[in-house]
Protein backbone atom coordinates (compact mmCIF):
# COMPACT_ATOMS: atom_id res chain seq x y z
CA UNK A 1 52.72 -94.09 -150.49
CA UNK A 2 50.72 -96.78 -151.62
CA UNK A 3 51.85 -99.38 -148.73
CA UNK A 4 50.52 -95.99 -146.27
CA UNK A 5 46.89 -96.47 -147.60
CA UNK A 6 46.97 -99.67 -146.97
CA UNK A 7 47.76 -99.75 -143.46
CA UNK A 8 45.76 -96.53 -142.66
CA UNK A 9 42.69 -98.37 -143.90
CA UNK A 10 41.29 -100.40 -140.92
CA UNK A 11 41.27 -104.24 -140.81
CA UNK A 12 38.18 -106.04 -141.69
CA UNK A 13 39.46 -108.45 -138.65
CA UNK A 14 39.41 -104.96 -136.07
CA UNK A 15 36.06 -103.81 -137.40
CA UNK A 16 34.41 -107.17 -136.38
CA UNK A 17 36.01 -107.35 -132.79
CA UNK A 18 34.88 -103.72 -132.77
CA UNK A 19 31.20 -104.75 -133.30
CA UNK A 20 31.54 -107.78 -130.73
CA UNK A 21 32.85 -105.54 -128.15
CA UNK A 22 29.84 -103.21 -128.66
CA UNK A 23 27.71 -105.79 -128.69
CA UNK A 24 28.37 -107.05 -125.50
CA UNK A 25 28.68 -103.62 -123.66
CA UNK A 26 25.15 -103.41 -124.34
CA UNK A 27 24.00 -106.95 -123.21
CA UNK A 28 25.77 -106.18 -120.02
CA UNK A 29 24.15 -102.79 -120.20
CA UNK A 30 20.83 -104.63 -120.46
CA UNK A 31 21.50 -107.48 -117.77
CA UNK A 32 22.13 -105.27 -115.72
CA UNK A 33 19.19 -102.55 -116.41
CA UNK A 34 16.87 -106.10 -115.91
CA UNK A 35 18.45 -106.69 -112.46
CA UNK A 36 18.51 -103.22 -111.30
CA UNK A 37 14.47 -103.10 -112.03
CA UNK A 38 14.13 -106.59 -109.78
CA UNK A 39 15.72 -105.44 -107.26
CA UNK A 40 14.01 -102.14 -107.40
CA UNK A 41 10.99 -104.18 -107.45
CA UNK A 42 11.84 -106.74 -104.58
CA UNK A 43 12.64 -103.46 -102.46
CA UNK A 44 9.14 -102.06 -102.90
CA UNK A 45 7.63 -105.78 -102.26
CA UNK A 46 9.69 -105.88 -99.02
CA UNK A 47 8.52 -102.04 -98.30
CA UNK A 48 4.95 -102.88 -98.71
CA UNK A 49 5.23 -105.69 -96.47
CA UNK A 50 7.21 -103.73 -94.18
CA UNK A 51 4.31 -101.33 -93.99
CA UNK A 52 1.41 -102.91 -94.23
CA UNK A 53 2.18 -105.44 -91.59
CA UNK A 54 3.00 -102.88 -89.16
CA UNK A 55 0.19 -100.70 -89.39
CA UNK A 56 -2.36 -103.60 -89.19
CA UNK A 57 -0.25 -104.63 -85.98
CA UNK A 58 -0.55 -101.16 -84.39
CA UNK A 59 -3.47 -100.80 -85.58
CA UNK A 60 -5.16 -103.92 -83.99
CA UNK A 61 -3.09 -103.55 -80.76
CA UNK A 62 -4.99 -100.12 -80.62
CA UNK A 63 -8.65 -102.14 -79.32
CA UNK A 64 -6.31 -105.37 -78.34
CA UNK A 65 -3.13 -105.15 -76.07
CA UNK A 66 -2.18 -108.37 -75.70
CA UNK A 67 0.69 -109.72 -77.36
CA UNK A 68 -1.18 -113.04 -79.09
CA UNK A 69 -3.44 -111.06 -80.86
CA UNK A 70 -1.34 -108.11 -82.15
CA UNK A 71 1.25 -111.47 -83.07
CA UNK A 72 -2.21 -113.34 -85.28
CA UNK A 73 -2.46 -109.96 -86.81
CA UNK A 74 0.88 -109.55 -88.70
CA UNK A 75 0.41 -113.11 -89.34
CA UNK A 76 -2.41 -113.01 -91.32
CA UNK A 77 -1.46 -109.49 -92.51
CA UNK A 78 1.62 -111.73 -93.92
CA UNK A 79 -0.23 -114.44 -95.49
CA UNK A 80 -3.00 -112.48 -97.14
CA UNK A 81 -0.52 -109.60 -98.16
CA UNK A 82 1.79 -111.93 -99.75
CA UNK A 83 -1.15 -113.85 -101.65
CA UNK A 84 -1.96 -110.82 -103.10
CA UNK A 85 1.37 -109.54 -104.37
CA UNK A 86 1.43 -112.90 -105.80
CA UNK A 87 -1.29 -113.36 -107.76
CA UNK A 88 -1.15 -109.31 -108.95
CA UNK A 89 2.19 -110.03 -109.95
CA UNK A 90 1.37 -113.59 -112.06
CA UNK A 91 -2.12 -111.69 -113.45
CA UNK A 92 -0.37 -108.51 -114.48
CA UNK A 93 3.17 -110.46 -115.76
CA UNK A 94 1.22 -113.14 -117.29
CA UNK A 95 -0.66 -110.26 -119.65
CA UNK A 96 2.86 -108.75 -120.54
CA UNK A 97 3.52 -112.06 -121.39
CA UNK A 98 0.81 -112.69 -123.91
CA UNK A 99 1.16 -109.38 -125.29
CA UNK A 100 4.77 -109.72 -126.44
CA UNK A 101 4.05 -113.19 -127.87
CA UNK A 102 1.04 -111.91 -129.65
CA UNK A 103 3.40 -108.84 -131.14
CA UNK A 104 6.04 -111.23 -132.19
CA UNK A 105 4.15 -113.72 -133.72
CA UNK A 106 2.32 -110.43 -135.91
CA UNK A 107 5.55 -108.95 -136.77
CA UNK A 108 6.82 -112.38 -137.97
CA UNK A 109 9.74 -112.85 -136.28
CA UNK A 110 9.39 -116.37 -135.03
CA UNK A 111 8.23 -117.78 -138.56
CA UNK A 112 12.07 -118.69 -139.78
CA UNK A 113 13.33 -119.64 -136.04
CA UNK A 114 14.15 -123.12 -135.04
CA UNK A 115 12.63 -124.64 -131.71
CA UNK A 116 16.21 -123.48 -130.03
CA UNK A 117 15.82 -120.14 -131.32
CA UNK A 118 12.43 -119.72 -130.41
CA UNK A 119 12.92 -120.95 -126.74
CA UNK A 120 15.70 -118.84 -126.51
CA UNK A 121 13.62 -115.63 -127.38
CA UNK A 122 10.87 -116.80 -124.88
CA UNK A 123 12.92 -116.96 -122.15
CA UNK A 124 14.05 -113.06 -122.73
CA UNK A 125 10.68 -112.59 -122.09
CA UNK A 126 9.10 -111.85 -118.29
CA UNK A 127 8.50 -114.76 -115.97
CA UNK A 128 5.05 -114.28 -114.69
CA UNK A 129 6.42 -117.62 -112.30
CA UNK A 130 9.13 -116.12 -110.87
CA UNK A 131 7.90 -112.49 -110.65
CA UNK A 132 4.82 -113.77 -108.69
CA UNK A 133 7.61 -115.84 -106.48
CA UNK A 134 9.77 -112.80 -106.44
CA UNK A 135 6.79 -110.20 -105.62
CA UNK A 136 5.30 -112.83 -102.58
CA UNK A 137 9.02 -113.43 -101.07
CA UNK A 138 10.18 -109.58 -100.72
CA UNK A 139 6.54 -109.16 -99.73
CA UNK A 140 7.51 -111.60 -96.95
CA UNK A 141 10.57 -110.54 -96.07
CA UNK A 142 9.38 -106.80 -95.37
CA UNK A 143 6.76 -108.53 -92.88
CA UNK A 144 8.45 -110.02 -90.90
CA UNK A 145 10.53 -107.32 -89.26
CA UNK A 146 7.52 -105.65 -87.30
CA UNK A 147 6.84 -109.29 -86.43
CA UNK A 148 10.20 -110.05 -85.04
CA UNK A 149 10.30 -106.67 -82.94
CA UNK A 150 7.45 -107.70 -81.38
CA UNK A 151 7.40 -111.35 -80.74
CA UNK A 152 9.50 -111.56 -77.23
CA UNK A 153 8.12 -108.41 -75.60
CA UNK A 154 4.93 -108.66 -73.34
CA UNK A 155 4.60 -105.00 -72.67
CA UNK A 156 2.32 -103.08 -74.37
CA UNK A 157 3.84 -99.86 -74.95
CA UNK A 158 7.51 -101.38 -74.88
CA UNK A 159 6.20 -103.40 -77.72
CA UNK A 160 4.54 -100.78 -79.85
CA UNK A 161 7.43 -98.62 -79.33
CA UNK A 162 9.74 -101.18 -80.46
CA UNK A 163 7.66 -101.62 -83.22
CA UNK A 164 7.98 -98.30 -84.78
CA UNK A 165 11.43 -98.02 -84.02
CA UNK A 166 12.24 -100.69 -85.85
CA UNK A 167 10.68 -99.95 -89.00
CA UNK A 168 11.16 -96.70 -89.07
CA UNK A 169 14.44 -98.03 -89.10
CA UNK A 170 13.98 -100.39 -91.89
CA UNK A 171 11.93 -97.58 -93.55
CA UNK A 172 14.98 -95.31 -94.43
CA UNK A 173 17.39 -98.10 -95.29
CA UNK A 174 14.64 -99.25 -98.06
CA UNK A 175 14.11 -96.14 -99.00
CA UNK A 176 17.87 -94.81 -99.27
CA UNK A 177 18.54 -98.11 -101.15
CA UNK A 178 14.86 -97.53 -103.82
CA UNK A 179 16.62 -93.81 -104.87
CA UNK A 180 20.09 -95.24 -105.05
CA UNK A 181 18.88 -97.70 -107.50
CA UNK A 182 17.04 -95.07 -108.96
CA UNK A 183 19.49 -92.17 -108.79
CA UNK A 184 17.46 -89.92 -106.86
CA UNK A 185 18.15 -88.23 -103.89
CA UNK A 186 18.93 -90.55 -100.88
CA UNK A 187 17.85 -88.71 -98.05
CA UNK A 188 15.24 -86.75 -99.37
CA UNK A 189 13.82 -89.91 -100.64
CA UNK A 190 14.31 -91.64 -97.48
CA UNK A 191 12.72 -89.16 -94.91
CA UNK A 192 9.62 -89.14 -97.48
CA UNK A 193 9.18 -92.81 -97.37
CA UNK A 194 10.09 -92.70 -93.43
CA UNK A 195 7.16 -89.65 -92.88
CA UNK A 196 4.75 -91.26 -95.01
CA UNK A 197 5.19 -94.67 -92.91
CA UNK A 198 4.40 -92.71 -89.97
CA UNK A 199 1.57 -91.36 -91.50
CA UNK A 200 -0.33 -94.86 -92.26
CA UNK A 201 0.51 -95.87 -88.91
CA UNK A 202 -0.98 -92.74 -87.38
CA UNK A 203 -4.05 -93.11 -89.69
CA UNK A 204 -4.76 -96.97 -89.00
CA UNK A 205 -4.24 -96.74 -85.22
CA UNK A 206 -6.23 -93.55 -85.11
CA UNK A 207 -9.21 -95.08 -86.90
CA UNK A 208 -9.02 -98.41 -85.62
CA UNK A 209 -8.92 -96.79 -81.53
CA UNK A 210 -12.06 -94.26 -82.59
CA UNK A 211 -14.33 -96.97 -83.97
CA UNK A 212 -13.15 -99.48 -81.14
CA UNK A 213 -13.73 -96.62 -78.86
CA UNK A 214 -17.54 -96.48 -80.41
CA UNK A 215 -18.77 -99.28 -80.14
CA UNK A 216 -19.42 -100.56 -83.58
């Protein structure tokens, strides 16, 4: 009877692989909640870029037809865009930053850490570096597919249809992928981001042809 308690009782041993196992289940868990959010994030860089590129491209080729021009445009629509994302991204990451430090150092928790332990907790921390990378590249990335549709094509309304066919394109497949990662629904999700691409398109080549068309 006696020998039965002692083997229903559970090893100290099984308890502490037990724990380890949890353990890592949720550092997994976490790693991989961290790299589902930047890839969430690189997908709405890339869908900015996407965008905003294209509708300054339609939008200037609605005063200017030829190909150089509407080409400069998405250029410098690139450039500037992906400054911006950039530095938003380094200001807004770098304040996260400071904040957390600021917390940890009031709650005490690096006063008994070592200079390993301490760098070790830093670096679970955000990198303002290599969100502001991150942030500029996907930024990039989403730019340059207008760009690419209409680099070879010398016909105006070839090229503006190409244009929008391509992004609309690239529209649904980042915005099928965004509610995937997000477990919402795909196309629902995906014919909202596609209608409300047309819809800054429409807007910017709408207002850029009526104040080209008065003069201003």
């Amino acid at each position: 009877m006696a020998a039965n308690q002692v083997h229903d009782q559970p090893s100290p041993l099984n308890e502490v692989k037990s724990l380890d196992v949890e353990q890592q289940t949720k550092n997994d868990e976490l790693d991989y909640t961290k790299r589902g959010q930047w890839l969430r994030a690189a997908i709405l860089g890339a869908n900015d870029g996407l965008l905003s590129t294209a509708s300054l491209m339609i939008g200037i080729g609605a005063v200017r037809t030829d190909i150089k021009t509407m080409i400069l445009s998405g250029v410098a629509g690139l450039v500037a865009g992906a400054c911006s994302m950039a530095i938003g991204e380094l200001v807004s990451v770098y304040s996260q930053y400071d904040i957390e430090m600021a917390q940890m150092k009031r709650d005490g928790s690096t006063d008994n850490m070592g200079v390993e332990e301490r760098n070790a907790e830093k670096e679970k921390l955000p990198n303002p570096w290599h969100a502001a990378g991150a942030s500029a590249l996907s930024f990039a990335v989403g730019a340059l597919v207008p760009l690419l549709g209409a680099a070879f094509i010398k016909d105006y309304a070839v090229r503006v249809g190409v244009v929008i066919g391509v992004v609309s394109f690239a529209l649904l497949g980042f915005g099928g992928l965004g509610a995937f990662l997000g477990k919402a629904p795909i196309v629902k999700s995906s014919l909202r981001v596609l209608i409300g691409g047309w819809f800054a398109m429409g807007v910017t080549y709408g207002t850029t042809k009526l104040v080209g068309k008065s003069g201003l």
